[in-house]
N, C-alpha and C. Protein backbone atom coordinates (compact mmCIF):
# COMPACT_ATOMS: atom_id res chain seq x y z
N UNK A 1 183.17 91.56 72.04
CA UNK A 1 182.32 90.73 72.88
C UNK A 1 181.06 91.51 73.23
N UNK A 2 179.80 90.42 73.16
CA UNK A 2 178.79 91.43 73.23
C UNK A 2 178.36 91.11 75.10
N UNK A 3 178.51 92.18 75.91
CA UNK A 3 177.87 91.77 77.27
C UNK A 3 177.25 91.67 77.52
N UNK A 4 175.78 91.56 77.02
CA UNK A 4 174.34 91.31 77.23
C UNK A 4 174.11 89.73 76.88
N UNK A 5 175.34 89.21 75.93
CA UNK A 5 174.84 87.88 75.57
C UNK A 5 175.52 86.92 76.24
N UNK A 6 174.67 85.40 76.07
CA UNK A 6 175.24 84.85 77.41
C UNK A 6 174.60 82.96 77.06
N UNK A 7 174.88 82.51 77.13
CA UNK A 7 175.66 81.06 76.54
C UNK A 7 175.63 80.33 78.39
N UNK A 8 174.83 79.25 78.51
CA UNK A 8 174.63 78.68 79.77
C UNK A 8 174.38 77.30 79.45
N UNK A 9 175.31 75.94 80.21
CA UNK A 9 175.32 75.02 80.05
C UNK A 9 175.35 74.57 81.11
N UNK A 10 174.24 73.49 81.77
CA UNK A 10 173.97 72.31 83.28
C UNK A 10 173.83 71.43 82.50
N UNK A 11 174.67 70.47 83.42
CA UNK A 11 174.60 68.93 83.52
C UNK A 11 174.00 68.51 84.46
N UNK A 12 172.59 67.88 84.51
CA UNK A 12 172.41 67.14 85.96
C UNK A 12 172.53 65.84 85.84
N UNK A 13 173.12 64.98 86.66
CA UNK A 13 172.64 63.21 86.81
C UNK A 13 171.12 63.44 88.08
N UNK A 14 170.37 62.76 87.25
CA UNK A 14 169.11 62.69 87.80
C UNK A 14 168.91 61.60 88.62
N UNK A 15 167.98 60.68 89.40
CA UNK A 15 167.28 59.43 89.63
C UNK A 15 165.98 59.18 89.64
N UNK A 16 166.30 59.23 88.15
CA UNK A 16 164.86 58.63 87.25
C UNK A 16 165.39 58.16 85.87
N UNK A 17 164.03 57.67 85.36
CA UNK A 17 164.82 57.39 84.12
C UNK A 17 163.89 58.84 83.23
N UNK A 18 164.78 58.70 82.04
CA UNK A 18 164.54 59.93 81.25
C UNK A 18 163.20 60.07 81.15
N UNK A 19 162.03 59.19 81.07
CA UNK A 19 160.45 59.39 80.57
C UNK A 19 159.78 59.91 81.64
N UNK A 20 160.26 59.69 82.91
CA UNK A 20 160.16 60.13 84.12
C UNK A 20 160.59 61.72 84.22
N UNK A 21 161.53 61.73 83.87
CA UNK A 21 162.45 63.26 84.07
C UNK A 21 161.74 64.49 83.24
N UNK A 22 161.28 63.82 81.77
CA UNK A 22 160.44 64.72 80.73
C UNK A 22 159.35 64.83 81.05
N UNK A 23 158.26 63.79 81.96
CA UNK A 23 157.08 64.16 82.45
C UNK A 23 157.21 64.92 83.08
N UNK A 24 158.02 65.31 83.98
CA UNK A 24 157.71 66.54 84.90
C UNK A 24 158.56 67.58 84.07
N UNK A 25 159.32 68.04 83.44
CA UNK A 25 160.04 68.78 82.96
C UNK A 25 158.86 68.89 81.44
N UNK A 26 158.33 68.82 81.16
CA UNK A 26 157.23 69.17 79.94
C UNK A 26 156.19 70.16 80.56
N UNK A 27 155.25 69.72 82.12
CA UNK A 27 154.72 70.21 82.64
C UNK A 27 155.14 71.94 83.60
N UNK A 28 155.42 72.98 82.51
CA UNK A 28 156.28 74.24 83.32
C UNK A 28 155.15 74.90 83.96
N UNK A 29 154.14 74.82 84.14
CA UNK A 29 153.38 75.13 84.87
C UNK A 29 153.77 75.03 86.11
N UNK A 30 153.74 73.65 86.55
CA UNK A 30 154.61 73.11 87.76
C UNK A 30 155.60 73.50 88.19
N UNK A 31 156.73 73.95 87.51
CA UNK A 31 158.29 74.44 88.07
C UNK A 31 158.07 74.80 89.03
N UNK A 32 157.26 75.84 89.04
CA UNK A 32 157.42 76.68 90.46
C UNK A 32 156.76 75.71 91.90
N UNK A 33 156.60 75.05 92.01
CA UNK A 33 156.74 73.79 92.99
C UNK A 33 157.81 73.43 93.47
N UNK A 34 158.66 72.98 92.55
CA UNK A 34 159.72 72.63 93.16
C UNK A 34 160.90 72.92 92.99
N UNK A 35 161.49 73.93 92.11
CA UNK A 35 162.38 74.76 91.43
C UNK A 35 162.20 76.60 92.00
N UNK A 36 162.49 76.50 93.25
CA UNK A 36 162.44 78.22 94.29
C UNK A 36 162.30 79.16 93.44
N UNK A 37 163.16 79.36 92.51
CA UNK A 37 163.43 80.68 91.83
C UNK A 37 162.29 80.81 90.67
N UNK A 38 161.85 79.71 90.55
CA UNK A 38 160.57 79.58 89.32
C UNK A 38 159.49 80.32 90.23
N UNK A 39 159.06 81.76 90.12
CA UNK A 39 157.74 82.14 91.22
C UNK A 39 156.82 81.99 90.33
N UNK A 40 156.41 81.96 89.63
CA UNK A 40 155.42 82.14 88.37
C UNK A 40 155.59 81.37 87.27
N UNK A 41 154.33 80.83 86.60
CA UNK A 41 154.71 79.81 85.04
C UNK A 41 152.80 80.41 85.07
N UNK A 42 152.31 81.35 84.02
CA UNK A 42 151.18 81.55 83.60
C UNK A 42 151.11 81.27 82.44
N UNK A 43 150.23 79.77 82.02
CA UNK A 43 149.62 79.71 80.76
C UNK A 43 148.74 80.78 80.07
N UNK A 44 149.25 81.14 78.89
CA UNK A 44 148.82 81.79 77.89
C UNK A 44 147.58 80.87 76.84
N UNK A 45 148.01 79.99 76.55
CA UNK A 45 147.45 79.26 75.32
C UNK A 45 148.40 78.25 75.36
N UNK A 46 148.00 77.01 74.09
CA UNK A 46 148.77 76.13 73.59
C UNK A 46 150.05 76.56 73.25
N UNK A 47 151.19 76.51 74.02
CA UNK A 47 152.67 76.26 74.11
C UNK A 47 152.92 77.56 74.16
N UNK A 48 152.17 78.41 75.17
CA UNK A 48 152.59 79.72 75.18
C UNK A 48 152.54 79.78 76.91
N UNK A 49 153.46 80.77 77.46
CA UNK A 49 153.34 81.40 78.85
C UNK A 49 154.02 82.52 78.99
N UNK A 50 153.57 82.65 80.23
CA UNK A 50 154.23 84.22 80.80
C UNK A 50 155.04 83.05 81.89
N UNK A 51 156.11 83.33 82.13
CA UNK A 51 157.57 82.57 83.71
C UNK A 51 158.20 84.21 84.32
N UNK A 52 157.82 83.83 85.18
CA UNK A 52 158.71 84.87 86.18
C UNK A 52 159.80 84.24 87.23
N UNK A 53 160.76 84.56 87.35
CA UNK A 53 161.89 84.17 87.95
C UNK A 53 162.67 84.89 88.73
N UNK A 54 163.57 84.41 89.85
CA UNK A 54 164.40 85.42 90.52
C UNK A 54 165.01 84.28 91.59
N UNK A 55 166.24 84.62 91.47
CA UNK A 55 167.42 84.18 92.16
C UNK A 55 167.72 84.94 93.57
N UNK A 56 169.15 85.20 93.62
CA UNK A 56 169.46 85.61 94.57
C UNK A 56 169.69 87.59 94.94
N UNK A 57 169.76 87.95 93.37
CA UNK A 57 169.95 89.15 93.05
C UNK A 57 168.47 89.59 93.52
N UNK A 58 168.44 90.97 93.72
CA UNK A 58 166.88 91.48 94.02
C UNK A 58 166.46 92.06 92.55
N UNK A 59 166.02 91.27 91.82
CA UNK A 59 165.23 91.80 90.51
C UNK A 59 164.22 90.41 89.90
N UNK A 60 163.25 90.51 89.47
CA UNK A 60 162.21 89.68 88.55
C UNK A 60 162.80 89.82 87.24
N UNK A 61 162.78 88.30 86.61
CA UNK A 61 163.03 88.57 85.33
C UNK A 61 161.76 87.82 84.80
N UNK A 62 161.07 88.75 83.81
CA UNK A 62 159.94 88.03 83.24
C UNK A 62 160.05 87.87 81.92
N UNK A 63 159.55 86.87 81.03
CA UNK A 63 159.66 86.54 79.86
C UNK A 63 158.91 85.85 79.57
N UNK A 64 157.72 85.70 78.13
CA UNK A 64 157.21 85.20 77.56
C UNK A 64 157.75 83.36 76.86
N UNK A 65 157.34 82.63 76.77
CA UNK A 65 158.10 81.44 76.42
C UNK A 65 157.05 80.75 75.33
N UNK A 66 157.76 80.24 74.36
CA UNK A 66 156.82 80.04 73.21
C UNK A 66 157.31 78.28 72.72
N UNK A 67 156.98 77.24 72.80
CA UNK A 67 157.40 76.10 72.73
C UNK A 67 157.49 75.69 71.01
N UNK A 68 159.04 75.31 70.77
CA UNK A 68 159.56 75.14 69.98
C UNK A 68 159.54 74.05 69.15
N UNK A 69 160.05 72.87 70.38
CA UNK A 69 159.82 71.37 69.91
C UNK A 69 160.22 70.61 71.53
N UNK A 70 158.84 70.05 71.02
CA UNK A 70 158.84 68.89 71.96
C UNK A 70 158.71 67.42 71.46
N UNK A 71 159.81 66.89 71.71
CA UNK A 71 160.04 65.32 71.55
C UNK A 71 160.67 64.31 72.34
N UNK A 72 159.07 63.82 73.03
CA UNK A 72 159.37 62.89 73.85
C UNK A 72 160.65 61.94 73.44
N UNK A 73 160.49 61.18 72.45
CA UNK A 73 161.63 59.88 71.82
C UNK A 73 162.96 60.44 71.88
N UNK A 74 163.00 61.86 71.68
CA UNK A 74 164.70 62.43 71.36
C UNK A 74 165.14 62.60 72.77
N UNK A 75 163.96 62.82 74.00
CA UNK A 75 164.28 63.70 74.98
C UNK A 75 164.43 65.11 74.96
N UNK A 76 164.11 66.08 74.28
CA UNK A 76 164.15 67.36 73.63
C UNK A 76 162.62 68.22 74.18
N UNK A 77 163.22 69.27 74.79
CA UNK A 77 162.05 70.05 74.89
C UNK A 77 163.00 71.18 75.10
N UNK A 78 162.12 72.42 73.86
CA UNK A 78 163.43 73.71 74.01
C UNK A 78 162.34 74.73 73.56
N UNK A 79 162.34 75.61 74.17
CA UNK A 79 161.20 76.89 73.94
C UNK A 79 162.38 78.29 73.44
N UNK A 80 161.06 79.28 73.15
CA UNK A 80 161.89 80.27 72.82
C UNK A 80 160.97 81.43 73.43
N UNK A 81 162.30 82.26 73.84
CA UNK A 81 161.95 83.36 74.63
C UNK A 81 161.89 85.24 74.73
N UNK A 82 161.24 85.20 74.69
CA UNK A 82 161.16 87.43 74.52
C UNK A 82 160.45 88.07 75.58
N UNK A 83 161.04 89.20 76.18
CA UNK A 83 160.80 89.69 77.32
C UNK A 83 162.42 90.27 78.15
N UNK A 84 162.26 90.15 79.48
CA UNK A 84 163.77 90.48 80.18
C UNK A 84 164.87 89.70 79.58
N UNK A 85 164.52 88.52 78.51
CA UNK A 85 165.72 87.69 77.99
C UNK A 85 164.95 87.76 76.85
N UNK A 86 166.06 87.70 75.91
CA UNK A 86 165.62 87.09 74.44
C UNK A 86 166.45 85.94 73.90
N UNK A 87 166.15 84.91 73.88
CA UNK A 87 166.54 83.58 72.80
C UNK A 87 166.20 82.47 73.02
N UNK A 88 166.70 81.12 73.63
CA UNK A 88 165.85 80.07 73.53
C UNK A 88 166.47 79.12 74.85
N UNK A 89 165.88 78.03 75.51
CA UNK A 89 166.39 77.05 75.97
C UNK A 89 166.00 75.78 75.81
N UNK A 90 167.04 74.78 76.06
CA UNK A 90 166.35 73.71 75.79
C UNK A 90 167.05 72.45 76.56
N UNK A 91 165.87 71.57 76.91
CA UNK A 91 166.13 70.77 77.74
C UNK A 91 167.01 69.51 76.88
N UNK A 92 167.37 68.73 77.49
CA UNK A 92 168.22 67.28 76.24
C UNK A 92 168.21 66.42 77.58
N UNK A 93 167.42 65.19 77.23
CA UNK A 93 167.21 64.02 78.60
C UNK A 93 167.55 62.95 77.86
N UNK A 94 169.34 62.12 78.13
CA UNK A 94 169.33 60.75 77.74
C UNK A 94 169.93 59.75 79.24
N UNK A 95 169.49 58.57 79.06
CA UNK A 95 170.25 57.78 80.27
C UNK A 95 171.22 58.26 80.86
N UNK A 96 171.53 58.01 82.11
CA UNK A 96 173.10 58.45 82.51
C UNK A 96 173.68 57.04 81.84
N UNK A 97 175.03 57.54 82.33
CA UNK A 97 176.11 56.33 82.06
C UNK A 97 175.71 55.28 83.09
N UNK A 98 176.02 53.99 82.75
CA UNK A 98 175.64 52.27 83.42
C UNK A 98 173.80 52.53 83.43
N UNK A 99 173.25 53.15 83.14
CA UNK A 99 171.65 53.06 82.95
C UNK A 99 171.30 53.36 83.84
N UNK A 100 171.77 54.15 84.96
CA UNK A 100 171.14 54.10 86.10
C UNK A 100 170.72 55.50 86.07
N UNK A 101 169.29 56.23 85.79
CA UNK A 101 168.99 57.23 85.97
C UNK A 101 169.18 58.63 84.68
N UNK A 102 169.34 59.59 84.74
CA UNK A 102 169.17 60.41 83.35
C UNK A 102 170.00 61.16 83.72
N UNK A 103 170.75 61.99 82.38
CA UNK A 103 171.76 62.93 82.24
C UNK A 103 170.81 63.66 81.73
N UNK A 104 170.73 65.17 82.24
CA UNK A 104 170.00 65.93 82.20
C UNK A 104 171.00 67.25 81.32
N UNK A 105 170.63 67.51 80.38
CA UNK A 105 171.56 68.94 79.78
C UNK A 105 170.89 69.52 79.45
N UNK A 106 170.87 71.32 80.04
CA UNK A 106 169.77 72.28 79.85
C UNK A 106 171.13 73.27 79.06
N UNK A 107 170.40 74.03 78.06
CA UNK A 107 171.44 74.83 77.36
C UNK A 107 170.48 75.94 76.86
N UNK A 108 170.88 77.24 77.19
CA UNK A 108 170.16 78.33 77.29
C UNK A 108 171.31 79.13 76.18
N UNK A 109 170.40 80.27 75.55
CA UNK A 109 171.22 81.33 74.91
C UNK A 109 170.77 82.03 74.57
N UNK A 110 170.65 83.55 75.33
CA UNK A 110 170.01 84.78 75.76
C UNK A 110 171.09 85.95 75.41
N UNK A 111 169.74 87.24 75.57
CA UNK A 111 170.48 88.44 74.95
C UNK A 111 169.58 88.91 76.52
N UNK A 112 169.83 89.73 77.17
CA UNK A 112 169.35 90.69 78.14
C UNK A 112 169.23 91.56 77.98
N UNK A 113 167.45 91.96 78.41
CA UNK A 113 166.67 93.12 77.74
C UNK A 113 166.36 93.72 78.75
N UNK A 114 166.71 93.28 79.80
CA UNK A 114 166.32 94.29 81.04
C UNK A 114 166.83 95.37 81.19
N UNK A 115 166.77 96.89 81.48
CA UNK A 115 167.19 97.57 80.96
C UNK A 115 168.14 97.54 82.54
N UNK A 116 168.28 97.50 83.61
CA UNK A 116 169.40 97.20 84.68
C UNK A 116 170.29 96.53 84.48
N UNK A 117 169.57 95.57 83.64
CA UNK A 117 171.12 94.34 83.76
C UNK A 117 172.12 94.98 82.75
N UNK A 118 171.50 95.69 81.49
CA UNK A 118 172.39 96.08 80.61
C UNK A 118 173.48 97.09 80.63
N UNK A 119 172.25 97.98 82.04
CA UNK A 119 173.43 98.62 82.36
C UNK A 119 174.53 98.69 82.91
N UNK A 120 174.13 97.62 83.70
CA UNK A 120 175.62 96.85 84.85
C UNK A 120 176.04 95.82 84.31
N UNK A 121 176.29 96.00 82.24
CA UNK A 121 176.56 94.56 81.88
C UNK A 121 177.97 94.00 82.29
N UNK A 122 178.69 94.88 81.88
CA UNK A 122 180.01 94.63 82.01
C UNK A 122 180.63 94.87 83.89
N UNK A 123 180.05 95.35 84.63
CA UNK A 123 180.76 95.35 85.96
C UNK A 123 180.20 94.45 86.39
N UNK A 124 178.63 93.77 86.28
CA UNK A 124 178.58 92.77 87.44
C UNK A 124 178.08 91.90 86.30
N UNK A 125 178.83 91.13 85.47
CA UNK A 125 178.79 90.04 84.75
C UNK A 125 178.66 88.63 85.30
N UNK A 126 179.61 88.97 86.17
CA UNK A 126 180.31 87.68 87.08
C UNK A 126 179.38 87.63 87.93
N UNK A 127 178.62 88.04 88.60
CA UNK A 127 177.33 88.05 89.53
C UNK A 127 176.42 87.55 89.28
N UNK A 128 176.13 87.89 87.64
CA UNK A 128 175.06 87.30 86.91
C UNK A 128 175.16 86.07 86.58
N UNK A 129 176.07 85.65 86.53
CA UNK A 129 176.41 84.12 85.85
C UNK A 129 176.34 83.65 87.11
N UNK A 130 177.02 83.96 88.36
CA UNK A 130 177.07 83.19 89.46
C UNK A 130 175.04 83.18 90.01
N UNK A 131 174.60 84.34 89.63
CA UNK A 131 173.06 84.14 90.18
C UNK A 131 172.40 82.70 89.21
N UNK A 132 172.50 82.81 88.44
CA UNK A 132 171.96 82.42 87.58
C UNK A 132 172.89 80.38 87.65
N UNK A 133 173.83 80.21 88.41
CA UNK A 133 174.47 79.34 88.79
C UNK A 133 173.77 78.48 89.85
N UNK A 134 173.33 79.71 90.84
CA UNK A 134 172.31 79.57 92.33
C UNK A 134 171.14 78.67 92.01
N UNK A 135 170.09 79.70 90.76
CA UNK A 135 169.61 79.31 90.28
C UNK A 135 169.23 77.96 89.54
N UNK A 136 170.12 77.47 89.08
CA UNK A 136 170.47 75.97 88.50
C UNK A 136 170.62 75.03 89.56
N UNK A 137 171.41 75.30 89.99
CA UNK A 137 171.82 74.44 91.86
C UNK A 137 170.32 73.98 92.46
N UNK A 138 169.66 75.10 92.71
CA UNK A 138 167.79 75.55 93.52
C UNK A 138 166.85 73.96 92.77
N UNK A 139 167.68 74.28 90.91
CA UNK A 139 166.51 73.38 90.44
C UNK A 139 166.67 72.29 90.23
N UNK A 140 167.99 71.59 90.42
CA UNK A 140 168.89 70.63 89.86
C UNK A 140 168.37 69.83 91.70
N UNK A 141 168.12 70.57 92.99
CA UNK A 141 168.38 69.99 94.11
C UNK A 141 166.36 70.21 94.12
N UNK A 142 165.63 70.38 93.66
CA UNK A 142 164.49 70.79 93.76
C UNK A 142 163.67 69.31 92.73
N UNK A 143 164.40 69.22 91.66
CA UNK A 143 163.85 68.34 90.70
C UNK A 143 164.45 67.11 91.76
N UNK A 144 165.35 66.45 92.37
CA UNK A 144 166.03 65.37 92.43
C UNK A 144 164.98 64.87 93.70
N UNK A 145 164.89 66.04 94.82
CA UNK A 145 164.06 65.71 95.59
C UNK A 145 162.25 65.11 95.40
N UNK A 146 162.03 65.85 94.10
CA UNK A 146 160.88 65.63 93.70
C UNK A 146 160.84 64.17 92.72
N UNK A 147 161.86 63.79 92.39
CA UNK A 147 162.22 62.64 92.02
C UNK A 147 162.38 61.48 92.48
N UNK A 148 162.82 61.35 93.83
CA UNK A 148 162.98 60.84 95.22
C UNK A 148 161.90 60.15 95.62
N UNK A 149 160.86 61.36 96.17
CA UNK A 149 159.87 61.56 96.53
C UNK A 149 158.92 60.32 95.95
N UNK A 150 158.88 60.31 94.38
CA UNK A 150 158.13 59.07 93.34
C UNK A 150 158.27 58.21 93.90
């Protein structure tokens, strides 16, 4: 087993419908509005940025993000990433079940390049997944409100 690598799956039920949910979820500039742990989204260029992030743990994780594919019709927007993480995430927006609103599935899959985390891969694993849990919770209750709000 490799401990640096790491496999992350959210489900959100949203209240919006999906074209709604991808307009603001296309725009990462924005995250950090309404998603806490998002402190930073610096455009680089066309489908390029610098994102800085941080949870509950005391460390910044920064990473470059390079946009992969974006498709409105599929619901699909998934970038790829190098820096404190290396590999890709990607968003997947279809109706919820009875039509009421969007099933939101974000699926991430990273190698950790920070040179702290690697070293505490294996003792505080479970910390990391739970930060990074916090994290999801922050944006899952951050997007819904901002959803609301419409």
């Amino acid at each position: 087993m490799d401990w640096c690598h790491y496999r992350f799956r959210s489900l959100w039920k949203l209240p919006a419908p999906p074209a709604d949910v991808y307009a603001v979820l296309e725009r990462a500039e924005e995250y950090p509005r309404w998603w806490p742990q998002v402190r930073a989204v610096t455009p680089l260029g066309e489908g390029v940025a610098v994102a800085r992030f941080r949870s509950l743990l005391p460390y910044d994780l920064v990473v470059t993000v390079q946009e992969r594919r974006r498709d409105p019709t599929a619901g699909v927007l998934e970038i790829a990433m190098t820096g404190d993480l290396e590999g890709w995430a990607r968003w997947t927006l279809a109706p919820a079940t009875g039509g009421m609103g969007t099933r939101a599935c974000y699926d991430q899959e990273v190698e950790v390049r920070k040179p702290v985390m690697r070293r505490l891969a294996v003792p505080a694993r479970g910390l990391f997944r739970a930060n990074h849990a916090l994290m999801m919770r922050g944006g899952r209750r951050g997007l819904t409100a901002l959803l609301n709000a419409v």
